[in-house]
Protein backbone atom coordinates (compact mmCIF):
# COMPACT_ATOMS: atom_id res chain seq x y z
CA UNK A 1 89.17 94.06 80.43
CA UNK A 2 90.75 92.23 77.64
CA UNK A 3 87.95 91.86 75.65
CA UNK A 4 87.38 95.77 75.61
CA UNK A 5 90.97 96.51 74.95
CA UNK A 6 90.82 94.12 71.88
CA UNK A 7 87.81 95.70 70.72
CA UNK A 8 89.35 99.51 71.33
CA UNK A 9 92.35 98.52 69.78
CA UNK A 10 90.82 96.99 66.74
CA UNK A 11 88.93 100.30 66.43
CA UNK A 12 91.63 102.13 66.44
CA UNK A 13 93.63 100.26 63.81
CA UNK A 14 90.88 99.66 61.89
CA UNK A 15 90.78 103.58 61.85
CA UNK A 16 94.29 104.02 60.98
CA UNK A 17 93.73 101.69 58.11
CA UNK A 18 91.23 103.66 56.70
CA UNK A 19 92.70 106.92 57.24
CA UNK A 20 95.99 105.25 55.67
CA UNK A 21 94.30 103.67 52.64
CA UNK A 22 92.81 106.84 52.09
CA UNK A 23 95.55 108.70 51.88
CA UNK A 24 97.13 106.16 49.82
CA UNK A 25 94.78 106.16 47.26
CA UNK A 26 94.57 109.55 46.84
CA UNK A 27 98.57 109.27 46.65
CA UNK A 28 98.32 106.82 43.99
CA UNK A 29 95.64 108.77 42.09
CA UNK A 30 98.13 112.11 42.16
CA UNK A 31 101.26 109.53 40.94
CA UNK A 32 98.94 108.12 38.14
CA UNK A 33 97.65 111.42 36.64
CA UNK A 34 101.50 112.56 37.43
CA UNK A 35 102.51 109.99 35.34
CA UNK A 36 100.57 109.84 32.68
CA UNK A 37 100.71 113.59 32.13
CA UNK A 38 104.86 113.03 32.11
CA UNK A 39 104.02 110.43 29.82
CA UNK A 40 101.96 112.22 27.33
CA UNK A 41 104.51 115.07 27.28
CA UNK A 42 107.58 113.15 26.83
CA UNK A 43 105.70 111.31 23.90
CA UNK A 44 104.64 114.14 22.31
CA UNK A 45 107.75 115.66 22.20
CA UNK A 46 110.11 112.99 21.90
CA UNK A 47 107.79 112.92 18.25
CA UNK A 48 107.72 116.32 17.53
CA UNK A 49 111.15 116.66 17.20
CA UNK A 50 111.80 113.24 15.62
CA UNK A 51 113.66 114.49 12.51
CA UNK A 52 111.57 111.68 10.75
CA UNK A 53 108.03 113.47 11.64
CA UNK A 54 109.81 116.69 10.62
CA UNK A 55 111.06 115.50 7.28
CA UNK A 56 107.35 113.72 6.23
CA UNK A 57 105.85 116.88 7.48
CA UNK A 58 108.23 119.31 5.74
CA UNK A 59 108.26 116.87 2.19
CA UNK A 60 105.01 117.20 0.93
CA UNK A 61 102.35 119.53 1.23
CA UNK A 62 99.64 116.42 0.28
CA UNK A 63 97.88 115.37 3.08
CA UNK A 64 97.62 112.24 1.70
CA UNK A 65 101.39 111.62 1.53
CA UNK A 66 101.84 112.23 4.92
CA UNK A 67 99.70 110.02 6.28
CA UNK A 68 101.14 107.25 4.35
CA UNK A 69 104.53 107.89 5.65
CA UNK A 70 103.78 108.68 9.33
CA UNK A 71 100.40 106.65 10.16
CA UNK A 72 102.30 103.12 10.01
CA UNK A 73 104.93 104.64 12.24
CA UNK A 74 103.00 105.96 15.00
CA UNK A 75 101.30 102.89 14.91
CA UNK A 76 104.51 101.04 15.77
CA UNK A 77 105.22 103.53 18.91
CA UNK A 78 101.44 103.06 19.96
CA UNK A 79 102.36 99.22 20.14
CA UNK A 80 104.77 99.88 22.68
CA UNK A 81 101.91 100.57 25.15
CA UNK A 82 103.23 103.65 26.39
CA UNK A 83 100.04 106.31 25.11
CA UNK A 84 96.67 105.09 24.14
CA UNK A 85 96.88 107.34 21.21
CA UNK A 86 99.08 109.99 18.73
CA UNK A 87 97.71 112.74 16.47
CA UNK A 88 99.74 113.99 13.75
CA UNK A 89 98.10 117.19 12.55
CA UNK A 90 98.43 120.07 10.26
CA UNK A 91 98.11 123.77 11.84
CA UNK A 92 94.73 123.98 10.83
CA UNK A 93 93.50 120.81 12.62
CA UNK A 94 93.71 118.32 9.96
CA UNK A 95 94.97 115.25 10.89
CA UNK A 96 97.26 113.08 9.06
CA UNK A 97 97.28 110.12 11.58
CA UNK A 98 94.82 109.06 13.95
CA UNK A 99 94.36 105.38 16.32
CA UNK A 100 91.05 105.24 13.99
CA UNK A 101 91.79 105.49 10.51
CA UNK A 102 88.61 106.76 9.84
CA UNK A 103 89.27 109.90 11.66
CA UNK A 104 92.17 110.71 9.63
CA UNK A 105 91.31 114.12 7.35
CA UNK A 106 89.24 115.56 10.01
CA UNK A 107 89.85 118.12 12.44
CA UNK A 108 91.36 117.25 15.80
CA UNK A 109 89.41 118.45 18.61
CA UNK A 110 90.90 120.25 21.47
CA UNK A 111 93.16 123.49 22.71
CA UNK A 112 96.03 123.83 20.19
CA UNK A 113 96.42 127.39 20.24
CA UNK A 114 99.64 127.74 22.87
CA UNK A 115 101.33 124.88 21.01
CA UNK A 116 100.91 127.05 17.83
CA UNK A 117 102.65 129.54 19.39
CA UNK A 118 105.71 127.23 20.23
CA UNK A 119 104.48 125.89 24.00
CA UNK A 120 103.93 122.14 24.80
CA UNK A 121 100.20 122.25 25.85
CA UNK A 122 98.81 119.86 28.61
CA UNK A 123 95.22 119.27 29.41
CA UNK A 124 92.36 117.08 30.10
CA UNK A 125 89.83 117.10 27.35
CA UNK A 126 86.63 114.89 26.48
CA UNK A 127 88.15 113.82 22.82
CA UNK A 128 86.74 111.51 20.07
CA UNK A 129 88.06 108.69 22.31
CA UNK A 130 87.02 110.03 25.47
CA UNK A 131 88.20 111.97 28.40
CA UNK A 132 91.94 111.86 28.10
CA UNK A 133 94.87 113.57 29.46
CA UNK A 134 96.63 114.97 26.46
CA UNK A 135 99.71 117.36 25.49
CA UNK A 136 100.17 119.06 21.72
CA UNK A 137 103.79 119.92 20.95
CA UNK A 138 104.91 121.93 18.38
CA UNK A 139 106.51 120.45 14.88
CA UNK A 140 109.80 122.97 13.77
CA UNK A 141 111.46 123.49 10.58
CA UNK A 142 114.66 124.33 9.74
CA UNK A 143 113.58 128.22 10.10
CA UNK A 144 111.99 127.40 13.73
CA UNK A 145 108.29 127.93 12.24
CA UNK A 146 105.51 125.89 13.58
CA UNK A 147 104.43 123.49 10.82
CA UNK A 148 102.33 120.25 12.36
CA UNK A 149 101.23 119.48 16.00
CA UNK A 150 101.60 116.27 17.69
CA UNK A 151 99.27 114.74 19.81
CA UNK A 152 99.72 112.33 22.57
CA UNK A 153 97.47 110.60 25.26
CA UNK A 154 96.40 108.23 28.11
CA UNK A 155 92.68 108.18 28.17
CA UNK A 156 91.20 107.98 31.29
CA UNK A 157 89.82 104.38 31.24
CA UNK A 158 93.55 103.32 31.29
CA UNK A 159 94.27 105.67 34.30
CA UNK A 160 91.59 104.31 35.91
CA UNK A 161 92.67 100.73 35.32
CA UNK A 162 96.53 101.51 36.69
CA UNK A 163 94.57 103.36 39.95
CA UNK A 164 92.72 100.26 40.28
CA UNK A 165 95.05 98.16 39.70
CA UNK A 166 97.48 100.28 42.53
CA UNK A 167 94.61 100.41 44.65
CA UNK A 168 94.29 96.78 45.11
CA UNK A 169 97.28 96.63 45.85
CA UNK A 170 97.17 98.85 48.89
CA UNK A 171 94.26 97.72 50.06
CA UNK A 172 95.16 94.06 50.00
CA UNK A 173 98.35 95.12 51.99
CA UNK A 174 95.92 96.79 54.35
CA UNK A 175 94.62 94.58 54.99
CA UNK A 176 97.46 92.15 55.05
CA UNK A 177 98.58 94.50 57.89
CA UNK A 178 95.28 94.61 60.04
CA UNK A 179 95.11 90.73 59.46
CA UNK A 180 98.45 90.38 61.47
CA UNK A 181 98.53 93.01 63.70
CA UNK A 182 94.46 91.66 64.57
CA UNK A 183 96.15 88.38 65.43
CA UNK A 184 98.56 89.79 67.26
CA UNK A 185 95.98 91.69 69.33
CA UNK A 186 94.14 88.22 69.98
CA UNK A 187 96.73 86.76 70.82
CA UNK A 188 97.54 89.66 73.44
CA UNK A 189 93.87 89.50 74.52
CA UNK A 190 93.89 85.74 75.30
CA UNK A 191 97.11 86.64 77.14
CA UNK A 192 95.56 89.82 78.97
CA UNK A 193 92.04 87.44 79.89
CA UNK A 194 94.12 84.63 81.46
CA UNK A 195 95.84 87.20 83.49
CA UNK A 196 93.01 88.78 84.54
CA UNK A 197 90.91 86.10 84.82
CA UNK A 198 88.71 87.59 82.96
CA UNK A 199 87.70 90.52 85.25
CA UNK A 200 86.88 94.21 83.63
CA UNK A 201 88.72 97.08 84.99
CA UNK A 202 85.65 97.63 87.64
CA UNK A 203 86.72 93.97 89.54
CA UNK A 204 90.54 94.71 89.38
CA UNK A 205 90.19 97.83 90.98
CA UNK A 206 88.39 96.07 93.46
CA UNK A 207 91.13 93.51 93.49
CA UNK A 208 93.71 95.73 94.18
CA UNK A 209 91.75 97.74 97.11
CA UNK A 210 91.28 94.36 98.63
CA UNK A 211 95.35 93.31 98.25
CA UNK A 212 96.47 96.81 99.18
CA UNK A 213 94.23 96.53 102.04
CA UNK A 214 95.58 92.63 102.97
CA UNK A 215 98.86 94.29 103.12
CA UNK A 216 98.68 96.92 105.06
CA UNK A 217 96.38 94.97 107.68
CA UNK A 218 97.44 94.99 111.10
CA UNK A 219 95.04 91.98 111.80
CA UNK A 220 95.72 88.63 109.86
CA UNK A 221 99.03 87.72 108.16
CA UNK A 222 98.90 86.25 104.87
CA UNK A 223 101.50 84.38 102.67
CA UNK A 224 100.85 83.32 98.81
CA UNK A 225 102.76 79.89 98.34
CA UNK A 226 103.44 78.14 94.41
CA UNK A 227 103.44 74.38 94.61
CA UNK A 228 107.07 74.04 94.48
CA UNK A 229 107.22 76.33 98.06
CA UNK A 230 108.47 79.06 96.26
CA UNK A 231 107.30 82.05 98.08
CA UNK A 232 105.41 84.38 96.26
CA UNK A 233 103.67 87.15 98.12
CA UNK A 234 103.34 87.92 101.86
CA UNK A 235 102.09 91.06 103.79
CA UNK A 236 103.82 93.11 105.99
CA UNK A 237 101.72 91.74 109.31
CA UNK A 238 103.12 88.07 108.10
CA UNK A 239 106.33 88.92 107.92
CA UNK A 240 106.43 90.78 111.27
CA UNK A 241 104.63 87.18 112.84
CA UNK A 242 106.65 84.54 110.87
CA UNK A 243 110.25 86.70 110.81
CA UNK A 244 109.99 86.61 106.87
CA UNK A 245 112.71 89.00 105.68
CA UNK A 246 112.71 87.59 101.87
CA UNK A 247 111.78 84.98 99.86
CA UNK A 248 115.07 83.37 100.87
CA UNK A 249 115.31 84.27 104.60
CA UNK A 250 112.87 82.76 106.62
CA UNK A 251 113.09 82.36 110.34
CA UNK A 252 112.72 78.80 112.08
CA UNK A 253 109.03 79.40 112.37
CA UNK A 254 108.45 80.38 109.33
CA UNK A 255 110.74 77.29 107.82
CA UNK A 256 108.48 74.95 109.73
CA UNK A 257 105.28 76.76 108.86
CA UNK A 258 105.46 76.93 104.94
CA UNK A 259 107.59 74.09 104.41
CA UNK A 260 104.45 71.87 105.49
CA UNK A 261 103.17 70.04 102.18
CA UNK A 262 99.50 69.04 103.84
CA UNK A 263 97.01 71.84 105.19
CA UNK A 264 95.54 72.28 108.49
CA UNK A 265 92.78 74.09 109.87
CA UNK A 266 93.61 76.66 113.37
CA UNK A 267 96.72 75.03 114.19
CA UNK A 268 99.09 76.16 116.99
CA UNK A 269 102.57 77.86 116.50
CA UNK A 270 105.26 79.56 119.02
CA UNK A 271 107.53 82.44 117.16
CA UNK A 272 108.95 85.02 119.16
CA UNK A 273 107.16 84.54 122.33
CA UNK A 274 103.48 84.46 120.36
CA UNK A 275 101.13 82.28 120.06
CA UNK A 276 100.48 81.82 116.28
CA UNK A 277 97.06 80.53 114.77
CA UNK A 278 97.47 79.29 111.49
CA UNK A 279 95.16 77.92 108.44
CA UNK A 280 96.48 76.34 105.49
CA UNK A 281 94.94 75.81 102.28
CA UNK A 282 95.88 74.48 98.83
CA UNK A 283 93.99 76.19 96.12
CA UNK A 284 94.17 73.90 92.19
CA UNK A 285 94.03 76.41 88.92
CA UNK A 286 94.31 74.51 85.55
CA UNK A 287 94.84 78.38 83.91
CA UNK A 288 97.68 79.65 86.24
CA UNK A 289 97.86 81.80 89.33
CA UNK A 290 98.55 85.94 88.70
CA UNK A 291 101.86 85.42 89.31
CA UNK A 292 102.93 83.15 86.66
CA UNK A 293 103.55 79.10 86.06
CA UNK A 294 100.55 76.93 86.16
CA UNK A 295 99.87 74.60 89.19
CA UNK A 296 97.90 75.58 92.52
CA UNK A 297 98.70 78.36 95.48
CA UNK A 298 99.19 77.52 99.19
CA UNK A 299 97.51 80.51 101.27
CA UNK A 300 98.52 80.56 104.91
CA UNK A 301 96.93 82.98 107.19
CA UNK A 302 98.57 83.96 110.67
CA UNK A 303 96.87 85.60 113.18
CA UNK A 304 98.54 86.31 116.93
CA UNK A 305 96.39 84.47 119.37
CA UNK A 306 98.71 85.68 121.85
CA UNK A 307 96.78 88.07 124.23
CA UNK A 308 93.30 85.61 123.81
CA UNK A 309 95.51 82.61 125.66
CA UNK A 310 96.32 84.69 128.10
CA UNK A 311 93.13 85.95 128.62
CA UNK A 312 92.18 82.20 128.63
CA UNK A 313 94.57 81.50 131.03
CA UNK A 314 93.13 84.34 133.32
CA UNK A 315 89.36 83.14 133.16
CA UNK A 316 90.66 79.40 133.68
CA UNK A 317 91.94 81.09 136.84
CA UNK A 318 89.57 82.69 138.40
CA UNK A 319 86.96 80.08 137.36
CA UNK A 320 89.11 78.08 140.09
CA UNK A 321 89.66 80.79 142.40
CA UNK A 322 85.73 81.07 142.41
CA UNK A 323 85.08 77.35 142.61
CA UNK A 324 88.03 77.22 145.51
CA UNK A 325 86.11 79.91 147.10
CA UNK A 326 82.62 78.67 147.09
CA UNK A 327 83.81 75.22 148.45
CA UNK A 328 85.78 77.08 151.38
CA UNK A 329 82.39 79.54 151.89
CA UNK A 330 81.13 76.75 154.40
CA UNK A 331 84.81 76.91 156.53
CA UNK A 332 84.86 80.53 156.71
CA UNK A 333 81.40 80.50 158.25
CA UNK A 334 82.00 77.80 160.49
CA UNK A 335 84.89 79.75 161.79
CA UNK A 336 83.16 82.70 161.74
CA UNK A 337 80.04 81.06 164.07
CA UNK A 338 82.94 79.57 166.49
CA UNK A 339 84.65 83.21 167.17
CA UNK A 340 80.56 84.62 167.78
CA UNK A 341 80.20 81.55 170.00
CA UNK A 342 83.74 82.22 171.72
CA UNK A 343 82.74 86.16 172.59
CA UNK A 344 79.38 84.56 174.18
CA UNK A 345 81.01 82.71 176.18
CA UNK A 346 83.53 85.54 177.57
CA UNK A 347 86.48 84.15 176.02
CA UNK A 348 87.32 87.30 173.18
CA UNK A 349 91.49 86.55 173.34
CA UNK A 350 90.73 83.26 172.14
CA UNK A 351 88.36 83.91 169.63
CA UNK A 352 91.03 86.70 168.01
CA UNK A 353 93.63 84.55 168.05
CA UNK A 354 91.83 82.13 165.89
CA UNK A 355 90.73 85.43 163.62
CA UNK A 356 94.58 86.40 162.99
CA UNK A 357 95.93 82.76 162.99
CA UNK A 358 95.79 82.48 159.15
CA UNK A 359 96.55 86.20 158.58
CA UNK A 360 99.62 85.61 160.65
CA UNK A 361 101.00 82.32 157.96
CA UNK A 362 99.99 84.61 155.11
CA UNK A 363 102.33 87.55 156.32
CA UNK A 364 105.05 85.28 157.97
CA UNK A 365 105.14 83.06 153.99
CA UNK A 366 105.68 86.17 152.37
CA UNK A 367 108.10 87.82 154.46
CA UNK A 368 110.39 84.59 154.27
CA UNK A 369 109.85 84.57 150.69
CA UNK A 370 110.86 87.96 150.07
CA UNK A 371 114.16 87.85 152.12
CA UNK A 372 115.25 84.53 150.80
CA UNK A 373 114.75 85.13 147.06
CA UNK A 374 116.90 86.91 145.17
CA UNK A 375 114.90 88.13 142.45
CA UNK A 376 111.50 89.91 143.80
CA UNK A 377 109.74 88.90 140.87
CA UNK A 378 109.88 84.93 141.37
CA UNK A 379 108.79 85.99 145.11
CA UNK A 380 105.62 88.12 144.06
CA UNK A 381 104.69 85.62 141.54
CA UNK A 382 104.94 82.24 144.25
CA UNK A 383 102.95 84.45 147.14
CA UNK A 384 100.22 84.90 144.41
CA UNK A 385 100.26 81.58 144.04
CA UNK A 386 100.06 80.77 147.53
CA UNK A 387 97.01 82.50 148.08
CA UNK A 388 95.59 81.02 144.77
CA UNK A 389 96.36 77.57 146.49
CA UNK A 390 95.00 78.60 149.56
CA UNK A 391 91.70 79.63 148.07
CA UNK A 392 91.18 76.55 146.07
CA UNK A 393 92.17 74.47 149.01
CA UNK A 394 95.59 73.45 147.73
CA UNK A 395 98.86 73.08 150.27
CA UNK A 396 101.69 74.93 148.69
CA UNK A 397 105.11 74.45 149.36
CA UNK A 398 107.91 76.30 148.91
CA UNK A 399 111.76 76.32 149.43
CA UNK A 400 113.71 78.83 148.27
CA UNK A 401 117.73 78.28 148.51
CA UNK A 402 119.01 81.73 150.33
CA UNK A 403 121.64 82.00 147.95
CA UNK A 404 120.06 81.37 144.63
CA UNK A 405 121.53 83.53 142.15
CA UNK A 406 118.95 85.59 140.03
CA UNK A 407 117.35 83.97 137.33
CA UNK A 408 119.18 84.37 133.76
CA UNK A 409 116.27 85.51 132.02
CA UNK A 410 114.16 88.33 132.04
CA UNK A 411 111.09 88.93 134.63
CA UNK A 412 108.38 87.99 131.80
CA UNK A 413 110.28 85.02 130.40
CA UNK A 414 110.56 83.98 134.78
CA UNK A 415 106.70 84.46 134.90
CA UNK A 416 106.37 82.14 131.63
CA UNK A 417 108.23 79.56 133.35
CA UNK A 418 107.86 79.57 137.08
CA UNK A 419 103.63 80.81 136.46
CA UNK A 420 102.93 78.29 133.78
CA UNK A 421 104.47 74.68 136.21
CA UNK A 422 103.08 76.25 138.76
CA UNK A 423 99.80 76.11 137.41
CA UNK A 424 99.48 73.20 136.13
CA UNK A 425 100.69 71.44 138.79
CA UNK A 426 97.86 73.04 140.83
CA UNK A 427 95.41 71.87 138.44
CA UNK A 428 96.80 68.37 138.63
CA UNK A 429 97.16 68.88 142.59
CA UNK A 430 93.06 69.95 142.56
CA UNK A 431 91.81 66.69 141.28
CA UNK A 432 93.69 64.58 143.95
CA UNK A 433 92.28 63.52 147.74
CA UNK A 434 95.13 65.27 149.59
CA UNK A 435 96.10 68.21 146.72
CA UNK A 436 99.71 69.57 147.64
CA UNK A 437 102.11 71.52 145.50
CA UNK A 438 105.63 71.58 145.92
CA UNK A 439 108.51 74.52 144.53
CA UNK A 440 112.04 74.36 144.73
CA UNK A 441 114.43 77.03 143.61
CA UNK A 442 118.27 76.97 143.98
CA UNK A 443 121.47 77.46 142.31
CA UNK A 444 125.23 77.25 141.56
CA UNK A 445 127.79 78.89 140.22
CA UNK A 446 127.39 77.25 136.69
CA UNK A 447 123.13 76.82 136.59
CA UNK A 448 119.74 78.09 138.12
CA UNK A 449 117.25 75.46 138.46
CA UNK A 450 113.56 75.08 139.21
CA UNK A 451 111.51 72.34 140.64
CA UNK A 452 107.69 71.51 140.46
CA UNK A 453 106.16 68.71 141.65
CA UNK A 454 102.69 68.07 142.58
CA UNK A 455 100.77 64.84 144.21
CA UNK A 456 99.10 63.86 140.58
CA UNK A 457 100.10 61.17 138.85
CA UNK A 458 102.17 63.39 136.33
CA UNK A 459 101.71 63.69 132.37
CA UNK A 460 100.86 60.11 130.76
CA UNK A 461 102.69 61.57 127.50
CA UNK A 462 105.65 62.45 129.20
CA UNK A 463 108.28 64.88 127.28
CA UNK A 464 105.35 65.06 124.50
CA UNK A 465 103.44 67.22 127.09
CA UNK A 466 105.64 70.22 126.26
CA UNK A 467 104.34 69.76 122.02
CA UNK A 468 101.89 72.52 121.30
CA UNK A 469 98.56 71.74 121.78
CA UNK A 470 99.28 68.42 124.06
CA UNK A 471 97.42 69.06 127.12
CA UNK A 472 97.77 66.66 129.91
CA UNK A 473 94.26 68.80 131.34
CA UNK A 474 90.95 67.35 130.78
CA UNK A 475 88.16 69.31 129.18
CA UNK A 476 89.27 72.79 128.31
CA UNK A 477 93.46 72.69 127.95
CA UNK A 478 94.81 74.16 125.47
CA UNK A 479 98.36 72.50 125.17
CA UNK A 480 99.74 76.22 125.59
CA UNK A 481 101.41 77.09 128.57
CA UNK A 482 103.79 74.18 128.66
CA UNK A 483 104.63 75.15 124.98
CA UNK A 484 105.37 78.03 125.87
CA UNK A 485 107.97 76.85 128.86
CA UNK A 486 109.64 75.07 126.59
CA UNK A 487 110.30 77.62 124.09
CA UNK A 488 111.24 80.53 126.89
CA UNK A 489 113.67 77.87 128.17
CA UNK A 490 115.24 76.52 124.78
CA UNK A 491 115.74 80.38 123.77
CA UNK A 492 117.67 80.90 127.09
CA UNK A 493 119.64 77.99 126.23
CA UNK A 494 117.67 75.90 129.43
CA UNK A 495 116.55 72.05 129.55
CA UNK A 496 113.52 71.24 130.24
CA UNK A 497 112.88 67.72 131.39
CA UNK A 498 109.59 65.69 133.57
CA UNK A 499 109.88 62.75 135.75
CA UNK A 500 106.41 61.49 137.01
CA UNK A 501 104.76 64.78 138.03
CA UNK A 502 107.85 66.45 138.74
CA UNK A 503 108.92 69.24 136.32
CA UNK A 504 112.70 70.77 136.43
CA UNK A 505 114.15 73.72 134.53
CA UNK A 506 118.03 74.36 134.35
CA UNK A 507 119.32 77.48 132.75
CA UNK A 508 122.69 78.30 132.15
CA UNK A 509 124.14 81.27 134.31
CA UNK A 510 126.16 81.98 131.97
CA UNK A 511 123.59 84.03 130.01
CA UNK A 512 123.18 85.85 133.10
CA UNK A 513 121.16 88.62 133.13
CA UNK A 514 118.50 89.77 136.34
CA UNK A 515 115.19 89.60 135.88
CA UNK A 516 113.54 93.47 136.73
């Protein structure tokens, strides 16, 4: 793009030039002729009616007299450079002085008819020294009669030379001109290709479809970083990930984010209840970035991983809810031969009261959960996880302090919490010979606290296990869900602490507000 604006703009002066040298030199051409026809007037009649010219004229009627008095002194005035030449002549033509001597006694050649009749006459005329611009003035006596002519000239040689010489002139100012203002343009040019980086107008537009498109993405987030941190462009889905209300105002995540001088590859990041992915790059440029000052550009992209860890979470699930139930298929069908074997034998009552025996604890656990706990979403979420323990083989235990208090958060911030220890502790439970979960949930007038343990060994790590993307799980953990504890708690204003494989989380009640 640079290169073609250079090259249309160095048309286009380059154009101008010649348009205004043009009409220069026809400008200088109408001055010159001007001129030298002022010239040749003003001579001739500056002469004419020097009383010195009339007084040799008027003297003597010999030719020969006049031409001694007058031919030395309009040799003197054609010394001063002024005309090329000056005619002294009777009113028949004769001529008593002439630039060539030997013309002097012949007849002058040329219109003299209207300066007989008392006009100055002006005209161009092929003479005995070539084409000339002329003028013929009358001579007066005394009496006002016409009694000589006078002559006087630029030939057109010397009007030639002064256009030349004007000409030059204009054209070496021309070019003077194009000289600079082509410089200029370069200069501009280099400018315009470092910008660009060289693209034509075909690749910019292509550019600025694929920004304008970046920006008003509702998929990744993207932030453009100098190498001092200075932020220099970000698109609207950033700034709704990160918090990033200007250049100056960046949230806590975002501070943590882009203050980062190293780059990573898919790393982890809580802000505002998300789960961030991030890359970060560091891109070199020995010409500059677009947006000014050499160096290189940091490029973060965000993207919410949000709803694919849950969805995670949800197929880690049932994957053990499946294994749980295939190991408990053999049970079911060994109960289920004992009650056809109980029936055989005539002895139905007992073989129903081993069929409702379990649906009897699962009814009787969540009616005392539901009356004891004050906030029906803690009780939904712990009889789901009951049964989920119960499937995969797990004892679950639960005590629930009658007059806990709600919790002082809201029912998806509880779920975080509560869901999140709850199952990881059954994941710890599952790999131990007798697995057993334990919850406790009670309160007082100042707190509301929480209590997980399980009969694993607990976290090796310790309070590291609640970093993003420490995982105390083996295989396939994703150092999430205890991430995301810590942050739900820390925003209500909670502690968070482990001991062994006991977890406990104390919120204040003085943020109270029930969980719906």
């Amino acid at each position: 793009m640079a290169a073609r604006l250079l090259a249309i703009q160095l048309c286009l002066m380059l154009l101008v030039g010649v348009a205004v040298t043009a009409w220069s030199a026809a400008a200088a051409r109408s001055d010159v002729e001007r001129e030298a026809v002022a010239l040749s007037r003003s001579t001739a009649w500056t002469l004419a009616t020097a009383p010195f010219v009339v007084d040799a004229v008027g003297a003597s009627a010999d030719p020969a007299e006049v031409t001694a008095r007058l031919q030395p002194y309009t040799q003197r005035v054609l010394a001063g450079g002024h005309v090329d030449f000056i005619t002294v002549m009777d009113t028949d033509r004769t001529r008593y002085t002439h630039p060539d001597p030997e013309r002097i006694g012949g007849a002058f050649v040329g219109s003299i008819d209207a300066a007989l009749r008392g006009d100055v006459l002006t005209e161009t005329f092929d003479g005995t020294l070539g084409p000339s611009v002329r003028a013929v003035a009358p001579v007066r006596d005394a009496e006002d009669r016409v009694i000589a002519l006078v002559a006087a000239g630029t030939t057109l040689a010397t009007t030639q030379q002064l256009l030349s010489t004007r000409l030059a002139v204009t054209i070496g100012v021309a070019l003077a001109v194009l000289t600079v203002c082509a410089a200029a343009l370069l200069g501009v040019g280099r400018y315009l290709h470092q910008v660009t980086r060289g693209g034509a107008r075909e690749q910019l537009d292509l550019l600025f479809a694929a920004r304008h498109g970046i920006d008003s993405s509702r998929g990744d987030g993207l932030v453009l970083q100098a190498d001092d941190g200075r932020l220099l462009h970000w698109n609207a889905r950033a700034a709704e990930l990160l918090g990033i209300d200007s250049a100056t105002e960046l949230s806590t995540a975002a501070a943590e984010l882009l203050g980062r001088r190293s780059g990573h590859s898919d790393a982890a990041l809580i802000a505002g209840g998300r789960i961030l992915r991030t890359d970060r790059e560091r891109f070199g440029s020995a010409s500059g970035h677009p947006h000014g000052g050499a160096g290189a550009i940091w490029i973060t992209t965000v993207r919410d991983d949000t709803d694919v860890a849950a969805l995670s979470g949800e197929v880690a699930t049932l994957t053990a809810v499946r294994d749980a139930l295939r190991s408990q298929n053999h049970e079911f069908a060994n109960r289920l031969h004992t009650m056809i074997a109980l029936i055989e034998v005539d002895r139905a009552e007992e073989a129903v009261e081993l069929a409702l025996a379990q649906s009897r604890v699962d009814a009787s656990l969540a009616a005392e959960l539901m009356e004891d706990s004050a906030e029906p979403v803690l009780a939904a979420l712990l009889i789901g996880k009951s049964a989920e323990a119960a499937a995969r083989g797990i004892e679950l235990t639960v005590e629930l302090d009658g007059g806990a208090a709600p919790a002082p958060v809201t029912g998806r911030e509880l779920i975080t919490i509560v869901g999140n220890l709850v199952d990881n502790a059954l994941d710890a439970a599952a790999a131990t010979p007798r697995p057993t979960v334990r919850v406790r949930v009670d309160s007082s007038p100042e707190r509301w606290r929480v209590r997980v343990g399980d009969s694993g060994r607990g976290p090796l790590d310790g309070p590291a296990v609640f970093e993003l993307g420490t995982t105390a799980k083996a295989g396939d953990g994703h150092g999430v869900g205890l991430a995301l504890v810590r942050h739900s708690v820390l925003s209500a204003g909670g502690t968070l602490r482990v001991d062994g494989s006991t977890f406990e989380v104390v919120l204040p009640l003085a943020r109270a507000g029930s969980a719906t």
